[in-house]
PDB file of N, CA and C in Angstrom:
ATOM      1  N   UNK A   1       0.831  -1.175   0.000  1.00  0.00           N
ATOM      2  CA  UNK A   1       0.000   0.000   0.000  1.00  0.00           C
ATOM      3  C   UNK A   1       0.875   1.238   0.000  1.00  0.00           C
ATOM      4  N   UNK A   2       0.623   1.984  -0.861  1.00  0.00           N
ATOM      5  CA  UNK A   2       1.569   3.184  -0.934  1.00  0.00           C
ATOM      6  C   UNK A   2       1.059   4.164  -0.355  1.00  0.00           C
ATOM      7  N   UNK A   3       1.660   5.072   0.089  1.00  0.00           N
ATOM      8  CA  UNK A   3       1.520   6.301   1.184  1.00  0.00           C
ATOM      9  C   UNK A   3       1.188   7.190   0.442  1.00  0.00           C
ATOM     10  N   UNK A   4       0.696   7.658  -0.888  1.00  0.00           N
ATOM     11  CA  UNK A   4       0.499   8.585  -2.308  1.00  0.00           C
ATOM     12  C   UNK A   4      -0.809   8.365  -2.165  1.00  0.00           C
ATOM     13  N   UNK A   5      -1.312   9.323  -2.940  1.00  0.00           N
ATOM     14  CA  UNK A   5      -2.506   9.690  -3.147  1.00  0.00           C
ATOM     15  C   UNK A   5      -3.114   8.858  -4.866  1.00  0.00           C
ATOM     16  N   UNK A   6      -4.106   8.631  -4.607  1.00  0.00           N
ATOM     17  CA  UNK A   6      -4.689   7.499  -5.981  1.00  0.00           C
ATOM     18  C   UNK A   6      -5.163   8.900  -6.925  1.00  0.00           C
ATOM     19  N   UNK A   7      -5.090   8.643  -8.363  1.00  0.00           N
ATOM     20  CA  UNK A   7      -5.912   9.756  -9.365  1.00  0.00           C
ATOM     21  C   UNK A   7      -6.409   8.496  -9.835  1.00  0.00           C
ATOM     22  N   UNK A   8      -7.950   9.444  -9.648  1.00  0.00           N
ATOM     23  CA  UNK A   8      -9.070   8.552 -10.633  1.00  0.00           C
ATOM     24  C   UNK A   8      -8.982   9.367 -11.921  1.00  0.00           C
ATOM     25  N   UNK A   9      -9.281   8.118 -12.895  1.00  0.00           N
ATOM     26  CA  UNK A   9     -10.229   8.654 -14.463  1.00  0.00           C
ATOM     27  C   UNK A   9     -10.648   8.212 -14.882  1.00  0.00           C
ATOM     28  N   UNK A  10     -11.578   8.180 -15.590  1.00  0.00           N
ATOM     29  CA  UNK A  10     -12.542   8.036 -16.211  1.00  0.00           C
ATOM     30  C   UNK A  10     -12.110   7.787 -17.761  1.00  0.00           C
ATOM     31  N   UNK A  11     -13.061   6.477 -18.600  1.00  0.00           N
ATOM     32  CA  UNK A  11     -12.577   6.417 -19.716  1.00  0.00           C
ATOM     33  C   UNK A  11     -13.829   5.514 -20.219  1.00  0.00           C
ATOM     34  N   UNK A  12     -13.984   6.271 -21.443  1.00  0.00           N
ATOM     35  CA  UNK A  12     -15.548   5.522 -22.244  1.00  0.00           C
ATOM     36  C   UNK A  12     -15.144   5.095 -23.647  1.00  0.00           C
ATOM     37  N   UNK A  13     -15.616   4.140 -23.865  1.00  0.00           N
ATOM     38  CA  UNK A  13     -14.637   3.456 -24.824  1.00  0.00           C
ATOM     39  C   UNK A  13     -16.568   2.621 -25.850  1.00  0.00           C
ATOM     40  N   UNK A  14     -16.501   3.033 -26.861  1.00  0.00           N
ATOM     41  CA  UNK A  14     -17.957   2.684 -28.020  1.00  0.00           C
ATOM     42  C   UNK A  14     -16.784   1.050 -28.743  1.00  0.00           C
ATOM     43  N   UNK A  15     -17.876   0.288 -28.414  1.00  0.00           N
ATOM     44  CA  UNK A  15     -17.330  -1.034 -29.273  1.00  0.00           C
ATOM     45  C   UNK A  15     -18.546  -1.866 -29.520  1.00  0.00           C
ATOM     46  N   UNK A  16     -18.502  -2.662 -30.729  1.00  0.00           N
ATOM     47  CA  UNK A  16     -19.018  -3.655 -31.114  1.00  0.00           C
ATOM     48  C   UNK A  16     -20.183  -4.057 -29.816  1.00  0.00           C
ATOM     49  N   UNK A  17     -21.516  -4.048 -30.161  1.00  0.00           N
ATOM     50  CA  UNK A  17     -22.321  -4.854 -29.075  1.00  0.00           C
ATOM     51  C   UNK A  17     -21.912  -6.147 -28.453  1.00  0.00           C
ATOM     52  N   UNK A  18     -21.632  -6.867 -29.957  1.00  0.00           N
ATOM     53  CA  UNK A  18     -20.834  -8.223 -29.481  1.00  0.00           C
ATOM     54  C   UNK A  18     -19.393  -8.308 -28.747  1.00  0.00           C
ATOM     55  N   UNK A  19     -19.099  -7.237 -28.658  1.00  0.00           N
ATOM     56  CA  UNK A  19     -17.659  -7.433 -27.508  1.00  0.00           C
ATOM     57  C   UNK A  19     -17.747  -7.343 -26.168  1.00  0.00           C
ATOM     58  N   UNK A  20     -17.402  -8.333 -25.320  1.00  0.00           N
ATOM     59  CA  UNK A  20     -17.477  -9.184 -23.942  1.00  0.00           C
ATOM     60  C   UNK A  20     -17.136  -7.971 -23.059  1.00  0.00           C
ATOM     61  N   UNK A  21     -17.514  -7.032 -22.240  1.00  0.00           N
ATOM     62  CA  UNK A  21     -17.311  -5.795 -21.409  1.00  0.00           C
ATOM     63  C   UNK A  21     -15.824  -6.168 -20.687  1.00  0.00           C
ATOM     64  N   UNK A  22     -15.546  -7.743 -20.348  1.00  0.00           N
ATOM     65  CA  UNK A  22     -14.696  -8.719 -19.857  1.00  0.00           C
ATOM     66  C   UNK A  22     -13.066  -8.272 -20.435  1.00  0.00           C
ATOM     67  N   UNK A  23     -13.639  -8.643 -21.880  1.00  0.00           N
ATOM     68  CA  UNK A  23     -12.392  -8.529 -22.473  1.00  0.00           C
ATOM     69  C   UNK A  23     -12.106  -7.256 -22.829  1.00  0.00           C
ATOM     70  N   UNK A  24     -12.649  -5.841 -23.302  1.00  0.00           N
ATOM     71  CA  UNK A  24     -11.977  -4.506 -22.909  1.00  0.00           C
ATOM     72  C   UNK A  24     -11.431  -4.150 -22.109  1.00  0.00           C
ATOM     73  N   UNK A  25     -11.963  -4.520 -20.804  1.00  0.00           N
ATOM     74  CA  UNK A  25     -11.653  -4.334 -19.508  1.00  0.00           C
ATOM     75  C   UNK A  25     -10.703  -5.262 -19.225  1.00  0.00           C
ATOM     76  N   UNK A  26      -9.958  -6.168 -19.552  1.00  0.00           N
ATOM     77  CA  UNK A  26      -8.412  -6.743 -19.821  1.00  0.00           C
ATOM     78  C   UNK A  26      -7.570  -5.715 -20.886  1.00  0.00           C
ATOM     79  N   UNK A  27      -8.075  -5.737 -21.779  1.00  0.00           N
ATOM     80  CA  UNK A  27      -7.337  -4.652 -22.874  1.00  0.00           C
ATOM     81  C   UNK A  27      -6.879  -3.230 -22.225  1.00  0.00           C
ATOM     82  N   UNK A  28      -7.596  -2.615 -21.490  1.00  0.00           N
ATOM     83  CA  UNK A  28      -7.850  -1.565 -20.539  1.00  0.00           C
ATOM     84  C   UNK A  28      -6.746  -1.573 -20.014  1.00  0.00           C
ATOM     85  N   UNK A  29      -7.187  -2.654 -18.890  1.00  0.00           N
ATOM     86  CA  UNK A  29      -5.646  -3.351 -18.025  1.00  0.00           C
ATOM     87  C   UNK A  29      -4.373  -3.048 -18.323  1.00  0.00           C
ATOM     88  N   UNK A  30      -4.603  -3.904 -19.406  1.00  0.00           N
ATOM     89  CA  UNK A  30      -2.907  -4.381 -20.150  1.00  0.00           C
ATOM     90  C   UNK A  30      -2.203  -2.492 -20.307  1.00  0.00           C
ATOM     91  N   UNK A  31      -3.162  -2.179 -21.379  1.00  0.00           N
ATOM     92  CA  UNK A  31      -2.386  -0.488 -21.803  1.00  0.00           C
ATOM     93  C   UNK A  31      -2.338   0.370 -21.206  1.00  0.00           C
ATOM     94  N   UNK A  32      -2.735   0.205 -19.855  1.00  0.00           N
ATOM     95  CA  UNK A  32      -2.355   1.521 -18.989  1.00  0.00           C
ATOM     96  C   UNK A  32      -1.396   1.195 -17.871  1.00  0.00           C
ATOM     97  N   UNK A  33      -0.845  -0.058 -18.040  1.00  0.00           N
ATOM     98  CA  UNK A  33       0.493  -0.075 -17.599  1.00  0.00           C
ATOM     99  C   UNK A  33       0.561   0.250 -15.789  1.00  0.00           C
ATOM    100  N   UNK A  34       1.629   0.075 -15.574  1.00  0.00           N
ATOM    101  CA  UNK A  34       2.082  -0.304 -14.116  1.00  0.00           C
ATOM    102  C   UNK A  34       1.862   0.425 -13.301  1.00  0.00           C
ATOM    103  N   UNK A  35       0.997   1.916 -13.743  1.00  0.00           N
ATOM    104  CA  UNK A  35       0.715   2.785 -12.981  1.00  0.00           C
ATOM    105  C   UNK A  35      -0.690   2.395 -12.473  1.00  0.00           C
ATOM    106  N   UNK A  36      -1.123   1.649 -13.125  1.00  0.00           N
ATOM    107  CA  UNK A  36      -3.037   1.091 -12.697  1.00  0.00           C
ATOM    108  C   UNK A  36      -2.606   0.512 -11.460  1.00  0.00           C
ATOM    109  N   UNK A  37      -3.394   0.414 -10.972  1.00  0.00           N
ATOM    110  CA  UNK A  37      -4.251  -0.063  -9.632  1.00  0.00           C
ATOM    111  C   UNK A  37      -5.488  -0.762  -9.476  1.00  0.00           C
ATOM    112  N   UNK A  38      -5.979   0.164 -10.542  1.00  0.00           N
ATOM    113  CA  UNK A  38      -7.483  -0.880 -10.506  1.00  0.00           C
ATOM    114  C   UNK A  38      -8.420  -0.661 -11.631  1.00  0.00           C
ATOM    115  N   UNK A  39      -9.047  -1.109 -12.468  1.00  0.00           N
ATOM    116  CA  UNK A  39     -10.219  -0.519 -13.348  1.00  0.00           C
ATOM    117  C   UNK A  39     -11.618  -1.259 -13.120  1.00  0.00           C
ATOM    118  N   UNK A  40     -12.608  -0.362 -13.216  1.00  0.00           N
ATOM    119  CA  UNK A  40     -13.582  -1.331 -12.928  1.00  0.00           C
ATOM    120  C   UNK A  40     -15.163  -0.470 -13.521  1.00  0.00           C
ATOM    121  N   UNK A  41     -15.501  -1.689 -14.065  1.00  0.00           N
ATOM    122  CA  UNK A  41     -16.862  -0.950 -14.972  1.00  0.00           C
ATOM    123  C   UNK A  41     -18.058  -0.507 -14.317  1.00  0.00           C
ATOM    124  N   UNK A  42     -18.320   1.084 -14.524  1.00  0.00           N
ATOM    125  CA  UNK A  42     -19.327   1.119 -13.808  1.00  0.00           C
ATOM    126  C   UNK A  42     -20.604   2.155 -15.096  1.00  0.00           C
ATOM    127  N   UNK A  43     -20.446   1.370 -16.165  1.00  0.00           N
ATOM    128  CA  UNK A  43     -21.823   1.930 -16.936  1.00  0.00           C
ATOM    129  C   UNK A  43     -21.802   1.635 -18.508  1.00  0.00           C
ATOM    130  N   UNK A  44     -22.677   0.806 -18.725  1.00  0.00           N
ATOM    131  CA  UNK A  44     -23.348   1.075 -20.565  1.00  0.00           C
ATOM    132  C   UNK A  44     -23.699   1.475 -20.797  1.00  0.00           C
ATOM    133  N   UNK A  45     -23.693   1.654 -21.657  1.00  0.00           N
ATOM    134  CA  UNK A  45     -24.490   2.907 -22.363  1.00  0.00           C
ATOM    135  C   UNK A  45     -24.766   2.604 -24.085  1.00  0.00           C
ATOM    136  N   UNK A  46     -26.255   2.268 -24.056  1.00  0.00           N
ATOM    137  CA  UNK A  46     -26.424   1.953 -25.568  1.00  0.00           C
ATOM    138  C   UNK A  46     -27.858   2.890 -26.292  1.00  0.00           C
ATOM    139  N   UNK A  47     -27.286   3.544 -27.388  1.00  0.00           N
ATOM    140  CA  UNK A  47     -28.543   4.093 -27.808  1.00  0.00           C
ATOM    141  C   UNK A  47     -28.198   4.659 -29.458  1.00  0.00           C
ATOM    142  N   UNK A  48     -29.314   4.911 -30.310  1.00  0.00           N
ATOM    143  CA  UNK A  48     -28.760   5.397 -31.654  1.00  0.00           C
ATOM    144  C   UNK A  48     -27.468   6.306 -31.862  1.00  0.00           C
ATOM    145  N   UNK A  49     -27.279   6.970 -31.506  1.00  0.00           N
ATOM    146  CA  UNK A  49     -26.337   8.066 -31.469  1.00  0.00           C
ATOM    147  C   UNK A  49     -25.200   7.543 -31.696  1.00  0.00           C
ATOM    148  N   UNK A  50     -24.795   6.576 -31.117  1.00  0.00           N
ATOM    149  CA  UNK A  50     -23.443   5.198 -31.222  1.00  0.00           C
ATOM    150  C   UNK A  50     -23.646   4.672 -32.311  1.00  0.00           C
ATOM    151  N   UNK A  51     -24.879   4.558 -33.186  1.00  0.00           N
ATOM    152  CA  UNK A  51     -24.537   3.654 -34.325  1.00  0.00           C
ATOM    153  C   UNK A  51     -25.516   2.041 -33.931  1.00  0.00           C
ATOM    154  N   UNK A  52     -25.354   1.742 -35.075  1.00  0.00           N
ATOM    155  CA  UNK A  52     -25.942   0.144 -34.732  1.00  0.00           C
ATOM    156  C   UNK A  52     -25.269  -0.981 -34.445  1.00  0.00           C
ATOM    157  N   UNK A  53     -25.996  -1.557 -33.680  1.00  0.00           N
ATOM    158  CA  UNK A  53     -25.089  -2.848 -32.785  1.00  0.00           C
ATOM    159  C   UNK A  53     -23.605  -2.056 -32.454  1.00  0.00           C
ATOM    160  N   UNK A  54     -23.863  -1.049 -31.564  1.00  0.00           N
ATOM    161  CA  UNK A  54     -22.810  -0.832 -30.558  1.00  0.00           C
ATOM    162  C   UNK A  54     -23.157  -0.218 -29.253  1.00  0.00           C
ATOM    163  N   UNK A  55     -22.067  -0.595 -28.622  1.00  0.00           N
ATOM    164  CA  UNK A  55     -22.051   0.170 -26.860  1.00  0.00           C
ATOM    165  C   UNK A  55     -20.930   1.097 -26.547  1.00  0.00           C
ATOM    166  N   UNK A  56     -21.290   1.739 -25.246  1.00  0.00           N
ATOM    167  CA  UNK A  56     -20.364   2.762 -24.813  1.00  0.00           C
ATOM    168  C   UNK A  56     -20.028   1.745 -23.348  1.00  0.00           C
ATOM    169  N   UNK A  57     -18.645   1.563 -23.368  1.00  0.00           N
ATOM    170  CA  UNK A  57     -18.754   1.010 -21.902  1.00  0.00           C
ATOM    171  C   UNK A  57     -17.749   2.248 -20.939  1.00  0.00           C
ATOM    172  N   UNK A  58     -18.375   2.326 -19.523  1.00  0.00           N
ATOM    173  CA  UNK A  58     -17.586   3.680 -19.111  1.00  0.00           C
ATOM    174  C   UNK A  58     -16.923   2.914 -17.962  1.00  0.00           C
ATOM    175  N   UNK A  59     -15.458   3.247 -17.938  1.00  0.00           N
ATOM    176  CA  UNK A  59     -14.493   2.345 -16.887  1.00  0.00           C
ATOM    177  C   UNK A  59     -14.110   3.578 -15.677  1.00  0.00           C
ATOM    178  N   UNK A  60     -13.537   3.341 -15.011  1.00  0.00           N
ATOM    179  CA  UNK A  60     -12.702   4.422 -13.740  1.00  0.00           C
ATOM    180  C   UNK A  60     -11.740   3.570 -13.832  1.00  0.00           C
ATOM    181  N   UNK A  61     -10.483   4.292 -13.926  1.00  0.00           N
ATOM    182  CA  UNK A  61      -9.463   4.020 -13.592  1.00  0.00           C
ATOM    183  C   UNK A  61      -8.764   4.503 -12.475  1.00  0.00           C
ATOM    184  N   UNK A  62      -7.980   3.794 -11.640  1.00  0.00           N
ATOM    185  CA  UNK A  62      -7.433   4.354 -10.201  1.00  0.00           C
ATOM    186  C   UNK A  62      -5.730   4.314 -10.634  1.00  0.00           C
ATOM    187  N   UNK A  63      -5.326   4.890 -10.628  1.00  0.00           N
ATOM    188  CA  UNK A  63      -3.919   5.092 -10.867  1.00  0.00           C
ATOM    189  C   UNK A  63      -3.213   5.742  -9.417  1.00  0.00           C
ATOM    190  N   UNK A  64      -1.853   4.932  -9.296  1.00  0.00           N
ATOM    191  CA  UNK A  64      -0.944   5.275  -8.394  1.00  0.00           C
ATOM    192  C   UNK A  64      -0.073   5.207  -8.339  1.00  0.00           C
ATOM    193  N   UNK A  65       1.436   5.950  -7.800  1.00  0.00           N
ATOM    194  CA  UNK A  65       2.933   5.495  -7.612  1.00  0.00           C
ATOM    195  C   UNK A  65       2.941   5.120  -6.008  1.00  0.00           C
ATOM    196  N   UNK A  66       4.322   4.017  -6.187  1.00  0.00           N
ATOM    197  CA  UNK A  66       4.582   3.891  -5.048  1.00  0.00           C
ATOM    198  C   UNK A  66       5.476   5.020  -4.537  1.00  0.00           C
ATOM    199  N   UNK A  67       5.991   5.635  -5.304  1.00  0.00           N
ATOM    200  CA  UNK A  67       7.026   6.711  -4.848  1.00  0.00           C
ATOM    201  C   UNK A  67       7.560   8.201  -5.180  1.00  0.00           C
ATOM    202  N   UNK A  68       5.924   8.517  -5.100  1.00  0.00           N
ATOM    203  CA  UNK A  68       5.574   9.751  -6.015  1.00  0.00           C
ATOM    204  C   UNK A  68       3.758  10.233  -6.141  1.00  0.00           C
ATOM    205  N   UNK A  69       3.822  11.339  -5.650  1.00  0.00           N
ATOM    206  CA  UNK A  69       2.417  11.755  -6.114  1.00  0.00           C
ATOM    207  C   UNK A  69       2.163  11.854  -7.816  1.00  0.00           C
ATOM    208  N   UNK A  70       1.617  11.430  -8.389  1.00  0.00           N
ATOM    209  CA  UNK A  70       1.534  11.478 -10.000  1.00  0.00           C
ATOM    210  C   UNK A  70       0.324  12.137 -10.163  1.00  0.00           C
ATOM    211  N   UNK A  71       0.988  13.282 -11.538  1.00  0.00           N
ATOM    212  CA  UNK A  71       0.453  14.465 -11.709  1.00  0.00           C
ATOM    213  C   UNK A  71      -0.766  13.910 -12.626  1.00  0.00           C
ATOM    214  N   UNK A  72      -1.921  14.910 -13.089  1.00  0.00           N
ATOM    215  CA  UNK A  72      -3.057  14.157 -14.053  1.00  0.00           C
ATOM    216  C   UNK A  72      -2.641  14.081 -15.533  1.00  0.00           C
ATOM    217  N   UNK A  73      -1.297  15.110 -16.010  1.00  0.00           N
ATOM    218  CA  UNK A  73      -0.470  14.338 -17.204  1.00  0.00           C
ATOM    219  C   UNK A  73      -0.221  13.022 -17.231  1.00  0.00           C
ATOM    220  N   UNK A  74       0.390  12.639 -15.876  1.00  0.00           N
ATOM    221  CA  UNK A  74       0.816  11.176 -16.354  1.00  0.00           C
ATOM    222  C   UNK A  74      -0.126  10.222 -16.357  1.00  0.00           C
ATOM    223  N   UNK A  75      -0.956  10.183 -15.260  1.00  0.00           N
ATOM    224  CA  UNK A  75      -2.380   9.335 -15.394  1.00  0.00           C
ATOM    225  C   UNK A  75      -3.036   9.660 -16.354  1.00  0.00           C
ATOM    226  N   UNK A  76      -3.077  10.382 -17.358  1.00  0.00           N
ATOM    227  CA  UNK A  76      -3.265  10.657 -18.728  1.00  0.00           C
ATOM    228  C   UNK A  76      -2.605   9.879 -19.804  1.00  0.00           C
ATOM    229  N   UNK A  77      -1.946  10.406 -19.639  1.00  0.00           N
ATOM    230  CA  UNK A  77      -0.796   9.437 -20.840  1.00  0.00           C
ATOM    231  C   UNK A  77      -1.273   7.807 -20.477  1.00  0.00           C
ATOM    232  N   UNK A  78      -1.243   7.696 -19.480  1.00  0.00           N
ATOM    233  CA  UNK A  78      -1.850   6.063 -19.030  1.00  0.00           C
ATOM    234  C   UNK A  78      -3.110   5.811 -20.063  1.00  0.00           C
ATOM    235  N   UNK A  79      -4.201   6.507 -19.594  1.00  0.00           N
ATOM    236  CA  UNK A  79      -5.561   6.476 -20.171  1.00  0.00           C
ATOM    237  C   UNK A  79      -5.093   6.371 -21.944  1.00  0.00           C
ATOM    238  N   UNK A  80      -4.570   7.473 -22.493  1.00  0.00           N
ATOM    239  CA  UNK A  80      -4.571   7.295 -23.726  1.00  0.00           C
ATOM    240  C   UNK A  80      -3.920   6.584 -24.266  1.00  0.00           C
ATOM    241  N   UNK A  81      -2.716   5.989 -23.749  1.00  0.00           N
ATOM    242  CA  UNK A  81      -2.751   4.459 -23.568  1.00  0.00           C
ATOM    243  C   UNK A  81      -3.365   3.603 -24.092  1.00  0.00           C
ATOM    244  N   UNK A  82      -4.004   3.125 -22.513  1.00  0.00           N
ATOM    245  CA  UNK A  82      -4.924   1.863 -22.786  1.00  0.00           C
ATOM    246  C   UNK A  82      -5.937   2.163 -23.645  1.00  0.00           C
ATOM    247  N   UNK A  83      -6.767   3.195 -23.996  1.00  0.00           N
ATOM    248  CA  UNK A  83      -7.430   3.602 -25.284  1.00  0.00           C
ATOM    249  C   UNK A  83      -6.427   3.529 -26.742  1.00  0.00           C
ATOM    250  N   UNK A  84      -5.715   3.959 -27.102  1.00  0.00           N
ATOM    251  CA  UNK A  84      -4.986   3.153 -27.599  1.00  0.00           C
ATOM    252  C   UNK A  84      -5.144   1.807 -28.529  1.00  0.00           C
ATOM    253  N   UNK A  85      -4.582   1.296 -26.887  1.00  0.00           N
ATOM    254  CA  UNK A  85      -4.087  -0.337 -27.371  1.00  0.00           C
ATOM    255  C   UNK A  85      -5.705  -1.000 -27.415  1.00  0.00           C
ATOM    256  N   UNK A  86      -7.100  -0.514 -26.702  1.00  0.00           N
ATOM    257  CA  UNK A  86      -7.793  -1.031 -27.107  1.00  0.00           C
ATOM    258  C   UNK A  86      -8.400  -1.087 -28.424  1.00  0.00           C
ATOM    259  N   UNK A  87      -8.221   0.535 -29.004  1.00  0.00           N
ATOM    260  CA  UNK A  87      -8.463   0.550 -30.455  1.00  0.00           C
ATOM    261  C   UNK A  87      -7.698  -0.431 -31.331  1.00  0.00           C
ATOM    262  N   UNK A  88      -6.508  -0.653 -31.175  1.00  0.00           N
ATOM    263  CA  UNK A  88      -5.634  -1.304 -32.013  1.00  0.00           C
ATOM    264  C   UNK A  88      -5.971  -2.984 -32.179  1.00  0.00           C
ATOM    265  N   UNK A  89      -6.750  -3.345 -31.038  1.00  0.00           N
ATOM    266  CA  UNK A  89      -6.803  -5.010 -30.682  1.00  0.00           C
ATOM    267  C   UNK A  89      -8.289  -4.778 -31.046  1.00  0.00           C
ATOM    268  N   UNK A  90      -9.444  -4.194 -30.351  1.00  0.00           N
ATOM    269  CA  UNK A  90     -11.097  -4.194 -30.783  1.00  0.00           C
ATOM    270  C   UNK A  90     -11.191  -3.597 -31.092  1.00  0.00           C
ATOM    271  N   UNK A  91     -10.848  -2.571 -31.711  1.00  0.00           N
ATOM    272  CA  UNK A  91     -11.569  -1.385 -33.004  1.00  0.00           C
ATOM    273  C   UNK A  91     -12.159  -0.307 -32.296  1.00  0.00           C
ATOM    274  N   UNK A  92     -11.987  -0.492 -30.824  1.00  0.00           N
ATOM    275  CA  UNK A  92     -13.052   0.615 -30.005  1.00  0.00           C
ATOM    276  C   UNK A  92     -12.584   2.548 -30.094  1.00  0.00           C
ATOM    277  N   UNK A  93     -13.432   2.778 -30.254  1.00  0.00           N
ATOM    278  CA  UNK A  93     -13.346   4.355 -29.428  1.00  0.00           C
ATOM    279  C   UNK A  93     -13.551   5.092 -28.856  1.00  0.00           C
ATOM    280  N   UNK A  94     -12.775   6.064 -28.477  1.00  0.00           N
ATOM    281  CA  UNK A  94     -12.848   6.944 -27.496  1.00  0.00           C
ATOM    282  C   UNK A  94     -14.138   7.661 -27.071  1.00  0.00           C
ATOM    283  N   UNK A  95     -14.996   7.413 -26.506  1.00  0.00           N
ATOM    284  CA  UNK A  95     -16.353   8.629 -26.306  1.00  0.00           C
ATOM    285  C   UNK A  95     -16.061   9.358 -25.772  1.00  0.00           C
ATOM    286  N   UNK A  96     -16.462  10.722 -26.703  1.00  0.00           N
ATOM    287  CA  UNK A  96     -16.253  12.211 -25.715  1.00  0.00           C
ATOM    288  C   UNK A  96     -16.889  12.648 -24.600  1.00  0.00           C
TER     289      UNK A  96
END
């Protein structure tokens, strides 16, 4: 447990209806790297505006150092990241 303070963020990611909330949320994981702590889904979101047969899934991310308060640049760079690498593996994107 580190003595630092956690930055949350937030990250909404539109993919395929048929993609498992499971497996973004590993993809998620993986690309935001060693600074995560934790991600965890807390909302869908499906309606025309997205298009057909798709969802918005909305994650929080908890980011932390063990040896360092980390600024919301770097827990940034994290996020765009794992957005990113999820586009690159499921095709997903970024919701504004």
């Amino acid at each position: 447990m580190s003595a630092f303070p956690a930055l949350h963020q937030d990250i909404a990611l539109i993919v395929d209806e048929s993609t498992p909330a499971e497996e973004v949320r590993k993809v998620v994981e993986e690309g935001a790297g060693e600074l995560l702590e934790a991600v965890e889904l807390f909302d869908v979101f499906r309606g025309e505006q997205l298009g057909a047969d798709k969802k918005s899934l909305a994650f929080k991310l908890i980011f932390r150092a063990d040896d360092r308060t980390l600024t919301d640049e770097e827990a940034n760079e994290h996020r765009l990241a794992a957005a990113e690498l999820v586009k690159q593996r499921l095709g997903a994107e970024m919701r504004a």
